[in-house]
PDB file of N, CA and C in Angstrom:
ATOM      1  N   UNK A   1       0.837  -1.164   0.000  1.00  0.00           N
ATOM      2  CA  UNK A   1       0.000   0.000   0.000  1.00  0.00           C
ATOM      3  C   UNK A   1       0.888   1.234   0.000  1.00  0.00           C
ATOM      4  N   UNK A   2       0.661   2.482  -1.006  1.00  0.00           N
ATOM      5  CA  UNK A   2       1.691   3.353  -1.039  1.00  0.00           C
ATOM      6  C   UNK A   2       0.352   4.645  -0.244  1.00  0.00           C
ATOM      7  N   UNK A   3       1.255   5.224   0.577  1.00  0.00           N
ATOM      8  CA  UNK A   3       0.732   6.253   1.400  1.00  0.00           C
ATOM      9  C   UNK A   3       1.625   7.565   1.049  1.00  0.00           C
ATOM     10  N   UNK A   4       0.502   8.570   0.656  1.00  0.00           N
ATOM     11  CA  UNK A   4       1.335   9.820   0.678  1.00  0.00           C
ATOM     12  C   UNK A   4       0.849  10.637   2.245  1.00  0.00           C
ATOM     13  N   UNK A   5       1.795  11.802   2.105  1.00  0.00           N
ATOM     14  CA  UNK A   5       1.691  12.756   3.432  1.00  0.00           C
ATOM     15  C   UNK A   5       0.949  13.724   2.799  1.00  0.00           C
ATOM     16  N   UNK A   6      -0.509  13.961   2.801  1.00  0.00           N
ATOM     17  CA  UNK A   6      -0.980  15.368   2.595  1.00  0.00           C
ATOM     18  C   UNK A   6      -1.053  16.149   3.816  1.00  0.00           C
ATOM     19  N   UNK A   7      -0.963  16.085   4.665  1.00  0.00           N
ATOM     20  CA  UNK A   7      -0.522  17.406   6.165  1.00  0.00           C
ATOM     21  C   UNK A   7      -0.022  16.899   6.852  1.00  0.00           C
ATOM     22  N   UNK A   8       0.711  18.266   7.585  1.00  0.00           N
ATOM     23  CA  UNK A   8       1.348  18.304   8.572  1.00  0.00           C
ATOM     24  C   UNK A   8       1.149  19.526   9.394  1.00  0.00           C
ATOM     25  N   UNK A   9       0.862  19.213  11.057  1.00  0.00           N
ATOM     26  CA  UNK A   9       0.951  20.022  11.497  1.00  0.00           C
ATOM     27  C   UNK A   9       1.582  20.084  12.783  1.00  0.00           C
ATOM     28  N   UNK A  10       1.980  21.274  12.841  1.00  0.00           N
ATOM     29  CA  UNK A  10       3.095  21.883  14.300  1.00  0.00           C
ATOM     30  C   UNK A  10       2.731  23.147  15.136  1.00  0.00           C
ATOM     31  N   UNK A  11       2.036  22.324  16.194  1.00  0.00           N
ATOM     32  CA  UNK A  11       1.531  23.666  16.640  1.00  0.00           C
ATOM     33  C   UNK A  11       2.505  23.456  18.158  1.00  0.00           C
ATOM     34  N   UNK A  12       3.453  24.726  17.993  1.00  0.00           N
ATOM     35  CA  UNK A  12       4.448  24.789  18.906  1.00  0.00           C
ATOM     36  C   UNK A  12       4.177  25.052  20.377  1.00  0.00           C
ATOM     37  N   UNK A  13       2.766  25.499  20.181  1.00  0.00           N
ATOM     38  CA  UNK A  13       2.475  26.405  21.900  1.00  0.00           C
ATOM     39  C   UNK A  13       1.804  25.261  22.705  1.00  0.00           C
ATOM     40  N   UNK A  14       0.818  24.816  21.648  1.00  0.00           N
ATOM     41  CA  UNK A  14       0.186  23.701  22.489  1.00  0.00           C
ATOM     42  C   UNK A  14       1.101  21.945  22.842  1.00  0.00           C
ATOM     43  N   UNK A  15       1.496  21.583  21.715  1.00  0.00           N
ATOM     44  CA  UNK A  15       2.367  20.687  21.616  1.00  0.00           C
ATOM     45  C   UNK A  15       3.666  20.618  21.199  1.00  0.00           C
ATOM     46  N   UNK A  16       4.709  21.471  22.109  1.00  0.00           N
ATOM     47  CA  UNK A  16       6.037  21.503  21.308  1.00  0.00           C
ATOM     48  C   UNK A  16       6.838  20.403  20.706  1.00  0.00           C
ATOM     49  N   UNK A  17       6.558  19.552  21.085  1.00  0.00           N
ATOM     50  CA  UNK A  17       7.350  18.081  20.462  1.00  0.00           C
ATOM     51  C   UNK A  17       6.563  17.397  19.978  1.00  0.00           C
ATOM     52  N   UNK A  18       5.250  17.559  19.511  1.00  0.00           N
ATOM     53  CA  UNK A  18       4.664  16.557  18.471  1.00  0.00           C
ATOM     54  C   UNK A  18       4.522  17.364  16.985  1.00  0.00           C
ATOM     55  N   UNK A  19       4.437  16.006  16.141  1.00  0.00           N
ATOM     56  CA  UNK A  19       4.070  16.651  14.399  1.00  0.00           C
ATOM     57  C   UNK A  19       2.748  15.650  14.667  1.00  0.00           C
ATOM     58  N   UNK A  20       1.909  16.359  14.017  1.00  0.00           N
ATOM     59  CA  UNK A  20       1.193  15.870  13.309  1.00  0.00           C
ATOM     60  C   UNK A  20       0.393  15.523  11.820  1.00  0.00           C
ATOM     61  N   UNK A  21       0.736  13.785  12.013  1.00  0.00           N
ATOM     62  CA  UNK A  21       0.662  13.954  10.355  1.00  0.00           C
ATOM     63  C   UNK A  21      -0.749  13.077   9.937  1.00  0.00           C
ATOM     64  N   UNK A  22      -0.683  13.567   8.589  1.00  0.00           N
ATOM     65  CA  UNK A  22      -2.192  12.721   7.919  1.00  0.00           C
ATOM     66  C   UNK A  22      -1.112  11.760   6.377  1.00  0.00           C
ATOM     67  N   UNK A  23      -1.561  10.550   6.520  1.00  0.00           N
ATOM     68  CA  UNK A  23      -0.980   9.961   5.481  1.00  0.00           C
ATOM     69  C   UNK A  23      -2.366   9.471   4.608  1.00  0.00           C
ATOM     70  N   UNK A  24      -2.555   9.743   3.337  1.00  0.00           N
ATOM     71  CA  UNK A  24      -3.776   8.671   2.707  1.00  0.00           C
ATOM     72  C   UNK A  24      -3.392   8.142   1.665  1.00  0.00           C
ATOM     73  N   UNK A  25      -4.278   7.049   1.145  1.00  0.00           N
ATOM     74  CA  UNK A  25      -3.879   6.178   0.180  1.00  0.00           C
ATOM     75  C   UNK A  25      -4.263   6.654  -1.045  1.00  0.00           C
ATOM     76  N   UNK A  26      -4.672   5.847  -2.368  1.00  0.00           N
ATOM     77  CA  UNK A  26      -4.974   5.798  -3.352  1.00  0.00           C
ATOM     78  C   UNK A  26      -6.560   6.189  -3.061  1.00  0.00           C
ATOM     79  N   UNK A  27      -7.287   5.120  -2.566  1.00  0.00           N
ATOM     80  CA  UNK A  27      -8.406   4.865  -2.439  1.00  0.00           C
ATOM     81  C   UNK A  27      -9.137   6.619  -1.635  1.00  0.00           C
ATOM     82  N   UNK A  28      -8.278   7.507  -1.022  1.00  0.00           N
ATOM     83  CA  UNK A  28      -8.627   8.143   0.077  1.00  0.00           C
ATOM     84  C   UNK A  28      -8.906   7.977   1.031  1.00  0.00           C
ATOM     85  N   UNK A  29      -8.538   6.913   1.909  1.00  0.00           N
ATOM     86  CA  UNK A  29      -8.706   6.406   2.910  1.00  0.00           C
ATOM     87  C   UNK A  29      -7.298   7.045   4.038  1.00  0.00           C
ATOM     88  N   UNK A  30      -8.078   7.814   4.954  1.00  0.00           N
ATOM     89  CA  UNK A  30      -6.099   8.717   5.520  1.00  0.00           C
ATOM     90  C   UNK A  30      -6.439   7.992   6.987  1.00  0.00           C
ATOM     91  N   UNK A  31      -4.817   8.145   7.526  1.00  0.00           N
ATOM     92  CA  UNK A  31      -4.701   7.879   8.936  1.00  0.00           C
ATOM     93  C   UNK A  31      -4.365   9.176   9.748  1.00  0.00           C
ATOM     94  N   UNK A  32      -4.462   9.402  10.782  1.00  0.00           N
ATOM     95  CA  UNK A  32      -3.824  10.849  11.495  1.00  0.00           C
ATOM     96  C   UNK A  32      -2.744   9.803  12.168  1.00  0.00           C
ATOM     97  N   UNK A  33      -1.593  10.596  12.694  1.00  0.00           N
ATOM     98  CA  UNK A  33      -0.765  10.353  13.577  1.00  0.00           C
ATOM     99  C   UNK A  33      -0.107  11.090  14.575  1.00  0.00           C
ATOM    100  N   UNK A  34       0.636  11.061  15.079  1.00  0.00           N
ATOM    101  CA  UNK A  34       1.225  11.674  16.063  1.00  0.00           C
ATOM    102  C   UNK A  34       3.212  11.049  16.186  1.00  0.00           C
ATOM    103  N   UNK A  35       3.278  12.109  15.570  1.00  0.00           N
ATOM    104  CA  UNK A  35       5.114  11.655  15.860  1.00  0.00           C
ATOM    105  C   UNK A  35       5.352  12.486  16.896  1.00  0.00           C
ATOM    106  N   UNK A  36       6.270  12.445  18.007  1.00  0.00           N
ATOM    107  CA  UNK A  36       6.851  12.473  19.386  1.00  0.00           C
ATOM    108  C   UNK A  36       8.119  12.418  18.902  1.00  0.00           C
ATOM    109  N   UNK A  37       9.198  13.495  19.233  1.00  0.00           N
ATOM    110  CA  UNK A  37      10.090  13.979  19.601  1.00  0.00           C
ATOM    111  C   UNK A  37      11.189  14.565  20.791  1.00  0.00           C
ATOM    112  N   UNK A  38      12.192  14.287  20.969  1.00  0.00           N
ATOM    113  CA  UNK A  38      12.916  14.191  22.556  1.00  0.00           C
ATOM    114  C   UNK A  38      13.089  15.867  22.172  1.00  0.00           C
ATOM    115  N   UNK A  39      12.613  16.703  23.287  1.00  0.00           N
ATOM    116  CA  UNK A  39      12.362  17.836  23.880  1.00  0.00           C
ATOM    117  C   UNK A  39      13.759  18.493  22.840  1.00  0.00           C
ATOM    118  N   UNK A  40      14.892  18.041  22.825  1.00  0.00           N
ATOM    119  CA  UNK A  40      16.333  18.600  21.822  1.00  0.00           C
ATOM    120  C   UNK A  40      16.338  18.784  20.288  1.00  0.00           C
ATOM    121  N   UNK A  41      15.130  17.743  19.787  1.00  0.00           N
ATOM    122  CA  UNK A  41      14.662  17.581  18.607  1.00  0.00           C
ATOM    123  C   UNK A  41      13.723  19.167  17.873  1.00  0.00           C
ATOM    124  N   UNK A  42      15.015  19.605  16.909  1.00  0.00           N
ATOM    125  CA  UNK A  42      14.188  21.071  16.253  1.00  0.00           C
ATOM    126  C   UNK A  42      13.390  20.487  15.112  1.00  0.00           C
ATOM    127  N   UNK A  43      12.381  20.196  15.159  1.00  0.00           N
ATOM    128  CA  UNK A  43      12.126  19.905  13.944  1.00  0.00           C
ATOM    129  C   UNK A  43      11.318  20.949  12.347  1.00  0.00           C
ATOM    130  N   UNK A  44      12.194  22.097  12.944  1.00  0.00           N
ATOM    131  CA  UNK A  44      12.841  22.868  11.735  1.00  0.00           C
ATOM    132  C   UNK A  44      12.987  22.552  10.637  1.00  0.00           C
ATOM    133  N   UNK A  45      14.247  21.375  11.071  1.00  0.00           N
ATOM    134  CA  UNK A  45      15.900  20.830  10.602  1.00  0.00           C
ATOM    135  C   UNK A  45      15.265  19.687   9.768  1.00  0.00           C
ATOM    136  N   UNK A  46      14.027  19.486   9.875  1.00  0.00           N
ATOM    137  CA  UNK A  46      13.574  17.522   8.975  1.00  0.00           C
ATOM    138  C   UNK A  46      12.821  18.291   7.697  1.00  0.00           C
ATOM    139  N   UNK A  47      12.655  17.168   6.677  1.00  0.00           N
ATOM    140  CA  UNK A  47      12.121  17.541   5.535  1.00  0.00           C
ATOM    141  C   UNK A  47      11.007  16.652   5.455  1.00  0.00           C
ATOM    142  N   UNK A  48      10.094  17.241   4.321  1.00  0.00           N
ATOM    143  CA  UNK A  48       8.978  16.835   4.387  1.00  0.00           C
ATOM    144  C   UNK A  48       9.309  14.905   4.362  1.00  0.00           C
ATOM    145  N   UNK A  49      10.143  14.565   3.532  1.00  0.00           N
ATOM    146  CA  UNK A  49      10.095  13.645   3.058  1.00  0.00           C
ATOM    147  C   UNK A  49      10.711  12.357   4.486  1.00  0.00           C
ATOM    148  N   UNK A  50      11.514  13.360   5.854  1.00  0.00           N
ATOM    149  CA  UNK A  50      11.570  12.405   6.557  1.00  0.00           C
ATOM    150  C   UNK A  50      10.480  12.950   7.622  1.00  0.00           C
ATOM    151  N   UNK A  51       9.815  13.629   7.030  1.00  0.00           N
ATOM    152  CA  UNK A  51       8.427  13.131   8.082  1.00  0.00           C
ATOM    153  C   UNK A  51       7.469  12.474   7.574  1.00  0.00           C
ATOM    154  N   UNK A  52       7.303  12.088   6.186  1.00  0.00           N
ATOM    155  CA  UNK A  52       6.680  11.304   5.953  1.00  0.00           C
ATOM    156  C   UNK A  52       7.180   9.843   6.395  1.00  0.00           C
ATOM    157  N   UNK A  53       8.525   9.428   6.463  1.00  0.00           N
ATOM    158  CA  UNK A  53       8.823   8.472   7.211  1.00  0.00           C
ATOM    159  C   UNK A  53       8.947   8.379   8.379  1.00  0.00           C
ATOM    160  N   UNK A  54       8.965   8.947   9.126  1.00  0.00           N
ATOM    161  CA  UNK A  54       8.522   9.122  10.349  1.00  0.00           C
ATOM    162  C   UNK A  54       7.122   8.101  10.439  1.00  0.00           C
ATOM    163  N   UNK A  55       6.397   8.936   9.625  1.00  0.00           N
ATOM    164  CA  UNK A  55       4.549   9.293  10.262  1.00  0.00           C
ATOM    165  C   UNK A  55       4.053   7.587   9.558  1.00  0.00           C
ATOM    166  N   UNK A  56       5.136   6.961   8.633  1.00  0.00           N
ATOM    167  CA  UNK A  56       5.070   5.205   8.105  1.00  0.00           C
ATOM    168  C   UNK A  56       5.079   4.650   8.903  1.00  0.00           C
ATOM    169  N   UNK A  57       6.551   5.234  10.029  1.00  0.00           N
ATOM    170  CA  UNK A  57       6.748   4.288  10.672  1.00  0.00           C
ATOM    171  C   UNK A  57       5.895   3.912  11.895  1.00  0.00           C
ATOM    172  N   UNK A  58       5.811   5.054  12.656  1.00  0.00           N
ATOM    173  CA  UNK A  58       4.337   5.295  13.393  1.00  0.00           C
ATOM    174  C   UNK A  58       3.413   4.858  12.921  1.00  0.00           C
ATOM    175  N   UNK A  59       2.364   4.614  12.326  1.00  0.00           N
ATOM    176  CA  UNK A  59       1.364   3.901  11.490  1.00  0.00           C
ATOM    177  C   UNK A  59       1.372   2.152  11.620  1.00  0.00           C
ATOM    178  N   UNK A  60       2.630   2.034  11.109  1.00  0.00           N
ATOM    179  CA  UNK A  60       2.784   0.587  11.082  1.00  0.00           C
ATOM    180  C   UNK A  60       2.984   0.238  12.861  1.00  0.00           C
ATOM    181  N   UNK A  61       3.780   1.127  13.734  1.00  0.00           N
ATOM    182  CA  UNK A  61       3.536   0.626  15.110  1.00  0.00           C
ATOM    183  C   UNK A  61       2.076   0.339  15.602  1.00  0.00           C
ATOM    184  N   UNK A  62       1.523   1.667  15.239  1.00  0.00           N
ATOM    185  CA  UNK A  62      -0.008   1.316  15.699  1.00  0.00           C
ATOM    186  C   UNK A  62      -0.789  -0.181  14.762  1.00  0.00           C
ATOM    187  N   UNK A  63      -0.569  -0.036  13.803  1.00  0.00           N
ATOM    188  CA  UNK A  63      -1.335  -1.535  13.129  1.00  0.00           C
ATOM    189  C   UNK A  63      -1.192  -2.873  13.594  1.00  0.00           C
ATOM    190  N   UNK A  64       0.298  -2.763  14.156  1.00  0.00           N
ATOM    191  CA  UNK A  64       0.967  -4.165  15.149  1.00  0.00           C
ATOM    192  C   UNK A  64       0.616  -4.165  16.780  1.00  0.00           C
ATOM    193  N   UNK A  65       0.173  -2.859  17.149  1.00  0.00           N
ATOM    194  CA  UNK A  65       0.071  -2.433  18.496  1.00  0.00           C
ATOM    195  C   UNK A  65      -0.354  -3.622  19.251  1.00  0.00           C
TER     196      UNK A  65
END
């Protein structure tokens, strides 16, 4: 199954160390997630493309949970 990242969001005041992402499929079928970051983590510094891996890898934790 190929998943793209259509959002992301960073809301610094309320949650400084989480992203939140939306991944959906072909079909339109999306997941939300929540990536978690150690308090040192700028995530400035990441590109879209490793938060989309990020927000895979998260996904697949929750499916095995």
């Amino acid at each position: 199954m190929h998943l793209l990242l259509v959002s992301v969001n960073v809301n610094r005041n309320a949650h400084p160390n989480i992203v939140f992402a939306v991944l959906q499929n072909e079909a339109g079928e999306s997941v939300s997630v929540q990536i978690r970051f150690d308090p040192g983590t700028n995530v400035d510094n990441l590109t879209l493309r490793e938060i989309a891996t990020l927000a895979r890898e998260q996904m697949r934790r929750i499916e095995v949970g």
